[in-house]
Each structure stands twice: as structure tokens, then as C-alpha cells.
C-alpha atoms as a PDB file:
ATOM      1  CA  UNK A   1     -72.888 -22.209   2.603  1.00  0.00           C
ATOM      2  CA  UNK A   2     -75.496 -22.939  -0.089  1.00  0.00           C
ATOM      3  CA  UNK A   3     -78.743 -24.351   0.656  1.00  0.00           C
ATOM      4  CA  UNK A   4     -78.230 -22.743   4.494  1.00  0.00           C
ATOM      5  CA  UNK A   5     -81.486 -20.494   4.848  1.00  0.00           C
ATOM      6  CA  UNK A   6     -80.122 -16.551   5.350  1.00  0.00           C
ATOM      7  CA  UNK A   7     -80.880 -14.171   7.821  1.00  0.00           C
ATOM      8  CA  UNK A   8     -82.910 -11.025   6.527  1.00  0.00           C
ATOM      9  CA  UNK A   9     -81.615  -7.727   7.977  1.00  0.00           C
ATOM     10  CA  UNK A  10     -84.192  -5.307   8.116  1.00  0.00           C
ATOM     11  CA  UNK A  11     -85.805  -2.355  10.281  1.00  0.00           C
ATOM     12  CA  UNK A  12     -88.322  -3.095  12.711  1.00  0.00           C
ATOM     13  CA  UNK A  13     -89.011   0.200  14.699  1.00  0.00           C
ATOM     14  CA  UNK A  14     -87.995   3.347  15.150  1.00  0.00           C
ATOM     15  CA  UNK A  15     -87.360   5.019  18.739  1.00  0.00           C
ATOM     16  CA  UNK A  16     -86.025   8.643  19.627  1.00  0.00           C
ATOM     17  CA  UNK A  17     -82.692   7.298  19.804  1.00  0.00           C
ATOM     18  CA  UNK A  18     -82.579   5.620  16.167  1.00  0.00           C
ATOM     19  CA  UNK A  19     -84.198   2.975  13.943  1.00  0.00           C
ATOM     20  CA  UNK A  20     -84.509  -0.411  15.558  1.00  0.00           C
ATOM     21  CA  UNK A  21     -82.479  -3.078  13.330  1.00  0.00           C
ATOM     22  CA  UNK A  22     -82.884  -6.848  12.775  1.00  0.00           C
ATOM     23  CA  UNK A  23     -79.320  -8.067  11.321  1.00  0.00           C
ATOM     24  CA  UNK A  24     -78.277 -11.741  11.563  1.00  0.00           C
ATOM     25  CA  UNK A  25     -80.696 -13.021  13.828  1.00  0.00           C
ATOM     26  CA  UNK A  26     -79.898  -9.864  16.519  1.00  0.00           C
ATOM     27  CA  UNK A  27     -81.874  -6.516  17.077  1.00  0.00           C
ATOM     28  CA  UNK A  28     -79.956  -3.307  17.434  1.00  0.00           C
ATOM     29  CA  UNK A  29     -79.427   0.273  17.460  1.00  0.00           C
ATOM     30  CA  UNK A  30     -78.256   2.416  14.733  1.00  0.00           C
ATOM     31  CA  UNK A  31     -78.408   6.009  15.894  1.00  0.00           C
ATOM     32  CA  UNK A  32     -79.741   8.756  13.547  1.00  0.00           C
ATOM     33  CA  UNK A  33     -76.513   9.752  12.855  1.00  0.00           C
ATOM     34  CA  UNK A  34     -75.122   6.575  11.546  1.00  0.00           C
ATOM     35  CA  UNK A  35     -77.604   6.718   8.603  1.00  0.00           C
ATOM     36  CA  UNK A  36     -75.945   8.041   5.021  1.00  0.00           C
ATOM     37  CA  UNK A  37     -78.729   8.171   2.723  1.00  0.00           C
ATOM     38  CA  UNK A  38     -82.585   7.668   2.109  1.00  0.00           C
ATOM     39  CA  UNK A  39     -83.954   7.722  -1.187  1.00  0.00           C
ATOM     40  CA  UNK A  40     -87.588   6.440  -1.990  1.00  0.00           C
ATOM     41  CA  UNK A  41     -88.022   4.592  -5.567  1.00  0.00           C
ATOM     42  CA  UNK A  42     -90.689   2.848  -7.246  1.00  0.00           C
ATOM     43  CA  UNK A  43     -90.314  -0.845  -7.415  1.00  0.00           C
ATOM     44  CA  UNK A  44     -91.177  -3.056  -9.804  1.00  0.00           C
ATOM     45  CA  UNK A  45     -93.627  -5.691  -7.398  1.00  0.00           C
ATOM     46  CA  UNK A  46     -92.165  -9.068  -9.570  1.00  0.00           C
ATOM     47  CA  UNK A  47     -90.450  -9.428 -12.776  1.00  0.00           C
ATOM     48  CA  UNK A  48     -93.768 -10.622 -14.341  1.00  0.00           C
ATOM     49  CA  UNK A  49     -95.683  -7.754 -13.682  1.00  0.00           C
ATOM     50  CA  UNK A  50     -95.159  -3.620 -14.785  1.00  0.00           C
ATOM     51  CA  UNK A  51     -97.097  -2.585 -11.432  1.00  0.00           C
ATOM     52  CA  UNK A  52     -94.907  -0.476  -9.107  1.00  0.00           C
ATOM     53  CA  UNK A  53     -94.752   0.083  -5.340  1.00  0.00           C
ATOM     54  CA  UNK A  54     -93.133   2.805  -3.248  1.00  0.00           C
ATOM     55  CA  UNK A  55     -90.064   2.003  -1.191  1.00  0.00           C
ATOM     56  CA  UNK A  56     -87.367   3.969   1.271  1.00  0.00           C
ATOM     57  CA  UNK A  57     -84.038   2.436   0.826  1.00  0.00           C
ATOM     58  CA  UNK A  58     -81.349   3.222   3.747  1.00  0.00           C
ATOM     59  CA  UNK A  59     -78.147   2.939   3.299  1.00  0.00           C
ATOM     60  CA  UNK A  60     -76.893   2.764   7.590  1.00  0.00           C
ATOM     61  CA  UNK A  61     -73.448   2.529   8.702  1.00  0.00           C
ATOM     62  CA  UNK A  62     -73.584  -0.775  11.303  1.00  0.00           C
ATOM     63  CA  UNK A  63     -69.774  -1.272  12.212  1.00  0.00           C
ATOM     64  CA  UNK A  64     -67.821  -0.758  10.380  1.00  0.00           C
ATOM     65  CA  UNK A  65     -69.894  -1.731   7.152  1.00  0.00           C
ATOM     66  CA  UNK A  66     -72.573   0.029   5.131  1.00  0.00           C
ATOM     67  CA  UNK A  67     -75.712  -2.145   4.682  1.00  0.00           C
ATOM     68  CA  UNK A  68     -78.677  -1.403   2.715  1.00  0.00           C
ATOM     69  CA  UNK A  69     -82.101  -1.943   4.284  1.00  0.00           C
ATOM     70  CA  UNK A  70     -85.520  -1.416   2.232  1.00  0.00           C
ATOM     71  CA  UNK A  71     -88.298  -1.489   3.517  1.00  0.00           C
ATOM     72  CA  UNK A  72     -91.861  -1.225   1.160  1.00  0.00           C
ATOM     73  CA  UNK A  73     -94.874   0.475   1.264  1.00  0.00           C
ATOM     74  CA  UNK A  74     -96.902  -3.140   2.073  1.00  0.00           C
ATOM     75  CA  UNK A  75     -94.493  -3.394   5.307  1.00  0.00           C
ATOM     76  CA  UNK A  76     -95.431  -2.490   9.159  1.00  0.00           C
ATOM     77  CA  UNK A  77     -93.225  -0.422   9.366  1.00  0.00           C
ATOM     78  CA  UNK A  78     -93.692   2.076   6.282  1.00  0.00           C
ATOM     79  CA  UNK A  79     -96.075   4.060   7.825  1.00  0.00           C
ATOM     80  CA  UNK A  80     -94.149   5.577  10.689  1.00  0.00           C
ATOM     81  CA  UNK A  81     -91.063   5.965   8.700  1.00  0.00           C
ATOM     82  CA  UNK A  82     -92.992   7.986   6.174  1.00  0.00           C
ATOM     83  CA  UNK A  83     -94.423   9.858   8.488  1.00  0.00           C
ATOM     84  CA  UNK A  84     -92.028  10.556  11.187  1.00  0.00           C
ATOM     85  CA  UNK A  85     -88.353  10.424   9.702  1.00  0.00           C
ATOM     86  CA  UNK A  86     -88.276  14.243   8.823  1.00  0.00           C
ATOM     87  CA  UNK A  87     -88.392  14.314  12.512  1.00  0.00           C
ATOM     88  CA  UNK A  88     -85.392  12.655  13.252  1.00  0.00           C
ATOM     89  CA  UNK A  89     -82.997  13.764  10.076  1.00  0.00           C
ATOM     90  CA  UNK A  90     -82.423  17.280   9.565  1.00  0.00           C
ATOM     91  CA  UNK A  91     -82.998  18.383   6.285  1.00  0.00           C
ATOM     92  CA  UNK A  92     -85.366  15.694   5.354  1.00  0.00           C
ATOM     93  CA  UNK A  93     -89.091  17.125   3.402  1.00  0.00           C
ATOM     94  CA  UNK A  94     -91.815  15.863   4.941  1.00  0.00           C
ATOM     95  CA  UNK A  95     -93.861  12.616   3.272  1.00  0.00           C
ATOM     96  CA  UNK A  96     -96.214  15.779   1.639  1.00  0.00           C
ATOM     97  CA  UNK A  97     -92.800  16.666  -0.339  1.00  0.00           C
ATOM     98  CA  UNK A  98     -91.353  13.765  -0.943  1.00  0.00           C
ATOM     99  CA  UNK A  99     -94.587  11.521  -2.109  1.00  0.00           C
ATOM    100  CA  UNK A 100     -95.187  14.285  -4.698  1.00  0.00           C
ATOM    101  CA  UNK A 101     -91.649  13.729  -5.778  1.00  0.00           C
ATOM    102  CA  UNK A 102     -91.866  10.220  -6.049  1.00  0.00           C
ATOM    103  CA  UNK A 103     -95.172   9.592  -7.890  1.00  0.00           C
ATOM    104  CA  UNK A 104     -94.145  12.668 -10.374  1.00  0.00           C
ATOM    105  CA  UNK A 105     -90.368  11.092 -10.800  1.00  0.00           C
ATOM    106  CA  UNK A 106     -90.398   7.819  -9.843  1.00  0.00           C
ATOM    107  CA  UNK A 107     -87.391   8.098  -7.436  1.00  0.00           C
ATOM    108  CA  UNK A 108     -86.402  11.013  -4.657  1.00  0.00           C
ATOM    109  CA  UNK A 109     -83.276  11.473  -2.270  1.00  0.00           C
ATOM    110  CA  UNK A 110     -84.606  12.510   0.811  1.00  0.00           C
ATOM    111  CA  UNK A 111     -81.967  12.392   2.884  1.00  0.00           C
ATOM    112  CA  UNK A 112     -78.007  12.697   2.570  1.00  0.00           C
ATOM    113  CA  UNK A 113     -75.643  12.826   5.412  1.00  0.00           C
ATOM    114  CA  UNK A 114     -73.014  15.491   5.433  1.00  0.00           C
ATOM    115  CA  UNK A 115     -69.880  15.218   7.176  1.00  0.00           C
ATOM    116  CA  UNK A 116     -68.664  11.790   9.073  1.00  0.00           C
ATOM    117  CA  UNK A 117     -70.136  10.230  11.838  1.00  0.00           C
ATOM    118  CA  UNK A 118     -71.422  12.187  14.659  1.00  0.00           C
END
């Protein structure tokens, strides 16, 4: 309903077992291998301004939906993605790769999930 504040669904840790999710109100779970993509991009900061920050953007299948969590360089929880998610998701470059990518191109896929579920 309008006017009803909303939930914000995002990631707030990573374990060996997944990344740690805040959706609705709730905290769960989603494995590694629920996860379908990871690109990083640079964002515009506001409309009013042309200054750009770096952000992952998830795309992790919770259900039997795909949501979209982002999560920006100025958040907790930026540095240990960065840093640790091409330990978890095969394939992935390290931040060394990837950062190069990003500030050269502006965006990078870093991560693409073959096959279904697992």
C-alpha cells in the first residue's frame, strides 16, 4: 500500500556456506550456487551530480524468484565481497582483475552461472 514504509532486501555477510540476506524484515541463506550473475558498474552517486561509485550487483535466485541486490563501494559489506567472492564462485577474477576492468570500462561481469541450480 502507498505511504507503507518498504522493507530493503540486501546482503549483510557472507559465510562459507553463502551470502547472508536481509529480505522483508528476515535474514537468510542463499547458497553459492543459487547466485546467477555478478557484474560491477559505476554508479552515478545522485542525479545532480556526474561523480561515480563502484558497485557489485547480484542477481540471487531466493525461491522461486530472482531478486537483485546491490550493494556499493561506501557499504560494510563491500570490502569482503570484493575481496573474497573469487573464493566462493568458480570462475570469478580476483578484485586485481576485475577493478582494472571496471575503472578502464566502467562496467564488468564477473560472474555467470552455468547450468541450473546445484
Amino acid at each position: 500500500m502507498a505511504g507503507q514504509p518498504t522493507s530493503r532486501n540486501e546482503i549483510v555477510g557472507i559465510a562459507d556456506s553463502g551470502l547472508l540476506l536481509q529480505i522483508d524484515g528476515r535474514q537468510e541463506v542463499a547458497p553459492w550456487s543459487t547466485i546467477s550473475t555478478v557484474n560491477a558498474v559505476l554508479a552515478l552517486i545522485d542525479r545532480t551530480s556526474d561523480q561515480r561509485i563502484p558497485v557489485l550487483v547480484f542477481e540471487i535466485v531466493v525461491g522461486a524468484d530472482e531478486r537483485t541486490f546491490i550493494v556499493g563501494e561506501s557499504e560494510p559489506q563491500w570490502d569482503p565481497l570484493a575481496s573474497t567472492l573469487s573464493d566462493y564462485l568458480p570462475g570469478m577474477p580476483s578484485f586485481d582483475i576485475w577493478g582494472a576492468e571496471l575503472a578502464a570500462s566502467g562496467m564488468a561481469l564477473l560472474y555467470e552461472r552455468t547450468g541450473g541450480l546445484q
